[in-house]
N, C-alpha and C. Protein backbone atom coordinates (compact mmCIF):
# COMPACT_ATOMS: atom_id res chain seq x y z
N UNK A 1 0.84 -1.17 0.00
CA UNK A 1 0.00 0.00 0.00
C UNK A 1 0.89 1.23 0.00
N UNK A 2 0.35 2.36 -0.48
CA UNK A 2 1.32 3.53 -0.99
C UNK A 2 1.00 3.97 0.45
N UNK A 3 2.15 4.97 0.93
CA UNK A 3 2.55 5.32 2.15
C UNK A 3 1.48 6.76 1.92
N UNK A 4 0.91 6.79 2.90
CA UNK A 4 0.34 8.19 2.99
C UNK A 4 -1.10 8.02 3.02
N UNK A 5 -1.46 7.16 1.87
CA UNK A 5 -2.96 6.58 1.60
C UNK A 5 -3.13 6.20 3.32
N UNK A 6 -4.68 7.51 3.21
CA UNK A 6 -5.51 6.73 4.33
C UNK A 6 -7.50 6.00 3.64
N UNK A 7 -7.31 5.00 3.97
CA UNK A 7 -8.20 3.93 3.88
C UNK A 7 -9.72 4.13 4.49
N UNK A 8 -10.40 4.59 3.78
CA UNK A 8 -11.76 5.14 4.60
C UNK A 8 -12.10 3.88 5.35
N UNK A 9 -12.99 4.62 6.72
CA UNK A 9 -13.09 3.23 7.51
C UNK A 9 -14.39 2.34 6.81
N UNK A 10 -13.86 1.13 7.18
CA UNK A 10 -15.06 -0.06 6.54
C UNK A 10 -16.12 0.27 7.70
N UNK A 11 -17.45 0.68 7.19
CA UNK A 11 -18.56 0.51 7.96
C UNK A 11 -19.47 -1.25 7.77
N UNK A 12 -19.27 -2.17 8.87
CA UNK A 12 -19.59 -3.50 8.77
C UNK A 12 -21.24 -3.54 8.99
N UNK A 13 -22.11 -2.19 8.82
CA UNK A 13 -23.63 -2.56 8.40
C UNK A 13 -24.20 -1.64 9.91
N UNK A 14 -22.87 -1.10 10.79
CA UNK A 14 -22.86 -0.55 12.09
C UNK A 14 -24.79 0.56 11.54
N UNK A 15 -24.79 0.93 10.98
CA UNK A 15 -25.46 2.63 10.30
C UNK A 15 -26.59 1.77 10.10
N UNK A 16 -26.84 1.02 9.54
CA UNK A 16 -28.15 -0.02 9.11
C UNK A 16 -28.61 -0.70 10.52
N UNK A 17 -28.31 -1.49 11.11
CA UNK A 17 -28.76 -1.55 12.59
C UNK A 17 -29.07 -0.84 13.49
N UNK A 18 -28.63 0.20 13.20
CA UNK A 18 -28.77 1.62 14.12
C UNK A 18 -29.98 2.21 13.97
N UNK A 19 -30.34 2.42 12.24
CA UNK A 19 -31.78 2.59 11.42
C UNK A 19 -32.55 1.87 12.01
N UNK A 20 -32.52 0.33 11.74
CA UNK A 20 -32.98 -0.95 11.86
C UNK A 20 -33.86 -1.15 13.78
N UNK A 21 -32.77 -0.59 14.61
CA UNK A 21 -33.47 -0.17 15.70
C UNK A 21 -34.33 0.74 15.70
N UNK A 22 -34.01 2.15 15.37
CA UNK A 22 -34.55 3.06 15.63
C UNK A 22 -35.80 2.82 15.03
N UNK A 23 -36.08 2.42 13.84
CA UNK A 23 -37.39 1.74 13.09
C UNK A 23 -38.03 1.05 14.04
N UNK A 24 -37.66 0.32 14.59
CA UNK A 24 -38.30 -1.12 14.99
C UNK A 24 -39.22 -0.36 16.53
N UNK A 25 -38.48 0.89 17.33
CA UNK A 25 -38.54 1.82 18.67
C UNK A 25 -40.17 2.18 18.01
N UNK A 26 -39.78 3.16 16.36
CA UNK A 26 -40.50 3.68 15.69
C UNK A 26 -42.27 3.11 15.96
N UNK A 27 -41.86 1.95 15.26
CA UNK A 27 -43.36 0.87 15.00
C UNK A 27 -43.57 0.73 15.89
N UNK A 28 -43.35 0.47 17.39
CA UNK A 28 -43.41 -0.21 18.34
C UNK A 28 -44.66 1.30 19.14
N UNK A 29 -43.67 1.88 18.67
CA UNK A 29 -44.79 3.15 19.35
C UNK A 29 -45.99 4.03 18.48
N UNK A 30 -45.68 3.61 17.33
CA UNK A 30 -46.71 3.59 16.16
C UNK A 30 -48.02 2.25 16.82
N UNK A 31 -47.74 1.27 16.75
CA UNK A 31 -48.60 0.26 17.40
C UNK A 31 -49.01 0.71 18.86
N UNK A 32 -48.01 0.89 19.57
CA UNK A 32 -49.08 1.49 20.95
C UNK A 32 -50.01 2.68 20.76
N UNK A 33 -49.63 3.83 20.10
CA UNK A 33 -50.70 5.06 20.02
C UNK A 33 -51.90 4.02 18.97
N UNK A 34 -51.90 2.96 18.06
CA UNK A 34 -53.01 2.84 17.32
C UNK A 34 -53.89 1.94 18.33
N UNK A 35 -53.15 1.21 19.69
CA UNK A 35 -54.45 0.75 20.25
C UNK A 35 -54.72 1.26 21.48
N UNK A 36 -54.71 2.51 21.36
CA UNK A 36 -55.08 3.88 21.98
C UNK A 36 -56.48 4.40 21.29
N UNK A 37 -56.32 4.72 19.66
CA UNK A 37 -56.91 5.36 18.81
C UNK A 37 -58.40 4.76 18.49
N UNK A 38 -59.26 5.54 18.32
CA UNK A 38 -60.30 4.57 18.36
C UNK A 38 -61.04 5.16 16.87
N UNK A 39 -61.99 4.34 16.21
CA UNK A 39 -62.39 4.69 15.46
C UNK A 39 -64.04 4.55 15.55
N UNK A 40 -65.03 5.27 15.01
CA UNK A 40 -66.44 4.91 15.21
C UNK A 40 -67.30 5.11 14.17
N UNK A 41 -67.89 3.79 13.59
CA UNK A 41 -69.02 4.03 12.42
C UNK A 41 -70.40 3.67 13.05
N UNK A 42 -71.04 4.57 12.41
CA UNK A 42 -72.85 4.10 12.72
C UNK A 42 -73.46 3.81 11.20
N UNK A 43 -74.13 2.84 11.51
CA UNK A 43 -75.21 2.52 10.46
C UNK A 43 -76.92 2.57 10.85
N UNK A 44 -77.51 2.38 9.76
CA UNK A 44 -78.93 2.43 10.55
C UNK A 44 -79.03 3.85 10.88
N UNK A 45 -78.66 4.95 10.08
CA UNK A 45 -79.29 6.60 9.90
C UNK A 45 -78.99 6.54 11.99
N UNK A 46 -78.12 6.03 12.26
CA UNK A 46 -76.65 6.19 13.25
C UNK A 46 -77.82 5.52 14.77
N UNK A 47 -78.72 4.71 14.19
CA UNK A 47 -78.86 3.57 15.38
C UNK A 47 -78.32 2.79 16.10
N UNK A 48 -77.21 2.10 15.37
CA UNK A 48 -76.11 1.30 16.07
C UNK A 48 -74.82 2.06 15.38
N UNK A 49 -74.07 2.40 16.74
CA UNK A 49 -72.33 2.65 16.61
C UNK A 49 -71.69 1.87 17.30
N UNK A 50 -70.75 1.53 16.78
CA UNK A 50 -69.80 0.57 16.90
C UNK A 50 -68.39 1.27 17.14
N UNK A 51 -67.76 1.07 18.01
CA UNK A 51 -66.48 1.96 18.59
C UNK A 51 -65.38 0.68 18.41
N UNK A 52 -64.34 0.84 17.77
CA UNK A 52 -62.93 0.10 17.78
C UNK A 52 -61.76 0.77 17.87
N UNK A 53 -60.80 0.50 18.11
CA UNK A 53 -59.22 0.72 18.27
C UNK A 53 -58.83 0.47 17.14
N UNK A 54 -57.42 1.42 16.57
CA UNK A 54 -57.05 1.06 15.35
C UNK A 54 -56.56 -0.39 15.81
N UNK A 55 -56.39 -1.26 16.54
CA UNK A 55 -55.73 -2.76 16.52
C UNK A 55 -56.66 -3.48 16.19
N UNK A 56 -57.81 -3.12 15.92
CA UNK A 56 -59.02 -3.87 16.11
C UNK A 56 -59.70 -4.31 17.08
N UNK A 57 -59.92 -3.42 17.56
CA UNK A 57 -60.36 -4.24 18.91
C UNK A 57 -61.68 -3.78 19.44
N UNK A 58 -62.72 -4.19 19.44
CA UNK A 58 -63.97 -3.45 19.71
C UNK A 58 -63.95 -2.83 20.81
N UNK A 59 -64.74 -1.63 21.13
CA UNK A 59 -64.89 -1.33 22.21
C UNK A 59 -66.17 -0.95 22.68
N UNK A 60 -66.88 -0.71 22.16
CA UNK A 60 -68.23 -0.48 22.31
C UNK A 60 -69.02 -1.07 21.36
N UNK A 61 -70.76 -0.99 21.67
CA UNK A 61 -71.88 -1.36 20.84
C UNK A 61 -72.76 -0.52 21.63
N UNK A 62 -73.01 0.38 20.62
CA UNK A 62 -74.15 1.20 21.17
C UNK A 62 -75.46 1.23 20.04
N UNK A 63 -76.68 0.83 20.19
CA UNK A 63 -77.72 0.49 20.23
C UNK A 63 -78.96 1.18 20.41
N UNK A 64 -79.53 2.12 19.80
CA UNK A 64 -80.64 3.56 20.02
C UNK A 64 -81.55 2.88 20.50
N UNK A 65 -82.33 3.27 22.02
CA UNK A 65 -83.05 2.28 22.33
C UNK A 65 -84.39 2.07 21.57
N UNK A 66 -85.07 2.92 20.34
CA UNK A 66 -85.82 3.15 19.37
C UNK A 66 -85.82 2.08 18.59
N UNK A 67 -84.59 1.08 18.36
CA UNK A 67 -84.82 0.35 17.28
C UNK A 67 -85.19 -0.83 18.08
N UNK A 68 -85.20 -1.03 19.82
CA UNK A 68 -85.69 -2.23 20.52
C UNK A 68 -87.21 -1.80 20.68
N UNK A 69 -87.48 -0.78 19.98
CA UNK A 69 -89.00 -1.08 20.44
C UNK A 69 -90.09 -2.04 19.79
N UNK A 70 -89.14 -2.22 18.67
CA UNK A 70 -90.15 -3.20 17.74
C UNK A 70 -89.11 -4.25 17.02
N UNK A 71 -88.69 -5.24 18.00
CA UNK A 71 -87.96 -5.97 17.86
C UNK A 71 -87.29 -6.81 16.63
N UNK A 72 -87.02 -6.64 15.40
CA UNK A 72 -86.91 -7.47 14.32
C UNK A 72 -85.34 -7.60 14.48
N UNK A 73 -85.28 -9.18 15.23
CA UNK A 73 -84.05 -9.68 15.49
C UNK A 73 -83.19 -10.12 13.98
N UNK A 74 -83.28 -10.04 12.88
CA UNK A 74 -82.67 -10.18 11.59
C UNK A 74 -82.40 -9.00 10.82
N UNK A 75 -83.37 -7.82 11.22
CA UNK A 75 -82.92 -6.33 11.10
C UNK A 75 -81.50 -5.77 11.82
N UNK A 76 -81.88 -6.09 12.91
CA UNK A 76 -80.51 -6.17 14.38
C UNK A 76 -79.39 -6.65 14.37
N UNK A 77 -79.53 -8.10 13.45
CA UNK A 77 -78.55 -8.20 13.33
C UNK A 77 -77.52 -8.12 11.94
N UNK A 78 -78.26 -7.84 11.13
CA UNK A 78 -78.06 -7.30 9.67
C UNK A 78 -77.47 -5.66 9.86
N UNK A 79 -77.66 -4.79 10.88
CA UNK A 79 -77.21 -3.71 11.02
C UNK A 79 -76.14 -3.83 12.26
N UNK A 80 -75.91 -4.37 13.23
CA UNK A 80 -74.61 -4.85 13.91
C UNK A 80 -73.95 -5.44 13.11
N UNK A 81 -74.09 -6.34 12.35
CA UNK A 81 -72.88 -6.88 11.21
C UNK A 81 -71.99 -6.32 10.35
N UNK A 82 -73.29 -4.96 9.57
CA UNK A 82 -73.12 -3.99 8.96
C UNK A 82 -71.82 -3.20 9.72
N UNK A 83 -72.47 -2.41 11.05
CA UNK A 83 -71.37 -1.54 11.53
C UNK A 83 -70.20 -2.20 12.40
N UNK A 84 -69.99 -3.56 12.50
CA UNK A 84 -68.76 -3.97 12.52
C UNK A 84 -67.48 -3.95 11.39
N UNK A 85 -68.58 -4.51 10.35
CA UNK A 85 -67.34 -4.40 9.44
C UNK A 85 -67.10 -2.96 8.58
N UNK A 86 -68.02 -2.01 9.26
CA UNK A 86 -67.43 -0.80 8.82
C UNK A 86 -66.76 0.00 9.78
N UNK A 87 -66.66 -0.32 10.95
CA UNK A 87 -65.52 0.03 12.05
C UNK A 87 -64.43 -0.92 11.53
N UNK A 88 -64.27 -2.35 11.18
CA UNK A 88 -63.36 -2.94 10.78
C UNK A 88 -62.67 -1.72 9.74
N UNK A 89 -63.32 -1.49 8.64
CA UNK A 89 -62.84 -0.79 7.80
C UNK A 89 -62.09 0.38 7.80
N UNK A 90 -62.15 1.01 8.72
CA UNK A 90 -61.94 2.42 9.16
C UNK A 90 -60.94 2.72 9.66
N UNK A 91 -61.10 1.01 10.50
CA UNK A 91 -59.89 0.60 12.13
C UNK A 91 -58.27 0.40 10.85
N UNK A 92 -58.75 -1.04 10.01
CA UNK A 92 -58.12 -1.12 9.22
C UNK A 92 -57.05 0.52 8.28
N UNK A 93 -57.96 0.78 7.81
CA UNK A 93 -57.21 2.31 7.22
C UNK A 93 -56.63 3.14 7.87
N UNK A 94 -57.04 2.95 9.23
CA UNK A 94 -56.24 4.11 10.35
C UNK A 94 -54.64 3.08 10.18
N UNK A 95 -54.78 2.11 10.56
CA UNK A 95 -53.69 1.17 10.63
C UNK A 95 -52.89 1.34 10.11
N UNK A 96 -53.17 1.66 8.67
CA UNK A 96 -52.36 1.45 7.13
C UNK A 96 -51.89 2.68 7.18
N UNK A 97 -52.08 3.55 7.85
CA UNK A 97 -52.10 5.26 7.17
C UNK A 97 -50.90 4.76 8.12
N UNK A 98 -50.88 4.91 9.52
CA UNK A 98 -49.97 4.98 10.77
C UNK A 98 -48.44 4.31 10.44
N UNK A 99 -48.95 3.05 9.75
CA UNK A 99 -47.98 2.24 9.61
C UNK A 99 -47.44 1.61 8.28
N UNK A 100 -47.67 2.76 7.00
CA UNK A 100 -47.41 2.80 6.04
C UNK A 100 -46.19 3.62 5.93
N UNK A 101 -45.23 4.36 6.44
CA UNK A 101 -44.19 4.69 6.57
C UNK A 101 -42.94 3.67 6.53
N UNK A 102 -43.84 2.80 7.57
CA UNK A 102 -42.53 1.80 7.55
C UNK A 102 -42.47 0.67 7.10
N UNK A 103 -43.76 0.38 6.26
CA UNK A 103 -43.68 -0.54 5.34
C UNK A 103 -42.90 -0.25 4.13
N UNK A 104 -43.21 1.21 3.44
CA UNK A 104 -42.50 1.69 2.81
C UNK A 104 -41.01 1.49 2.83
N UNK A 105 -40.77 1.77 4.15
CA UNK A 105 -38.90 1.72 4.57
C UNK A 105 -38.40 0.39 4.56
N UNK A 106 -39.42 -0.50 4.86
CA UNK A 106 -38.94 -2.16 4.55
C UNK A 106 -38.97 -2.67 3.33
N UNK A 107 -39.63 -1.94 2.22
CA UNK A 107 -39.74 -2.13 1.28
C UNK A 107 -38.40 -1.79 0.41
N UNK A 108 -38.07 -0.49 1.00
CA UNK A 108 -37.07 -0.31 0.24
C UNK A 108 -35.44 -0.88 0.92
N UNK A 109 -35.97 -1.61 1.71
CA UNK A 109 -34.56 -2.17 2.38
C UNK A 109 -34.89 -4.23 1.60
N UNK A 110 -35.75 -4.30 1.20
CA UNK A 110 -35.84 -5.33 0.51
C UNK A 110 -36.92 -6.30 1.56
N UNK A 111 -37.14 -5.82 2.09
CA UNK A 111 -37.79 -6.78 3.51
C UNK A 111 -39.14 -6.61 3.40
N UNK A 112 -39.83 -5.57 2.56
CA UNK A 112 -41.14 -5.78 2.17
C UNK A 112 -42.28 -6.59 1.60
């Protein structure tokens, strides 16, 4: 080696693990604020609302006591079904929005 030459230092991936944590801190607290976050759809001109966490996680069923006055148990449950899976939906997209950053970043690290 020629005398004088200095040799930039070999970085052994030190800078990528460092990312690789700080990401991982990232999501970790991305996932705790989403099952914090709650989301709420009503169906049934807003007879039944349905309350979830972006993790999915139900948290409520609320029920106008108007629609128990005349009981049609296949109505009831055709509109609880309804506003589950549109709190699913909602819960879902909050999810994606929160934690689309770092899918992105895994994506471009090949891990996507």
């Amino acid at each position: 080696m020629a005398k004088g030459y200095n040799r930039p230092p070999v970085n052994r991936g030190g800078g990528m693990m460092a990312q690789i944590q700080q990401m991982q801190e990232q999501m970790a607290q991305a996932q705790a604020e989403l099952s914090e976050a709650t989301v709420s759809a009503s169906v049934g001109g807003g007879v039944i609302t349905i309350t979830m966490t972006g993790d999915q996680v139900c948290k409520s069923v609320e029920i106008a006591p108007e629609l128990l006055e005349d009981p049609d148990v296949e109505m009831l449950q055709d509109l609880i079904h309804s506003g589950i899976n549109a709190a699913l939906e909602k819960s879902r997209a909050m999810a994606e929005e929160k934690m689309s950053p770092f899918t992105s970043m895994l994506g471009g690290l090949g891990l996507g």
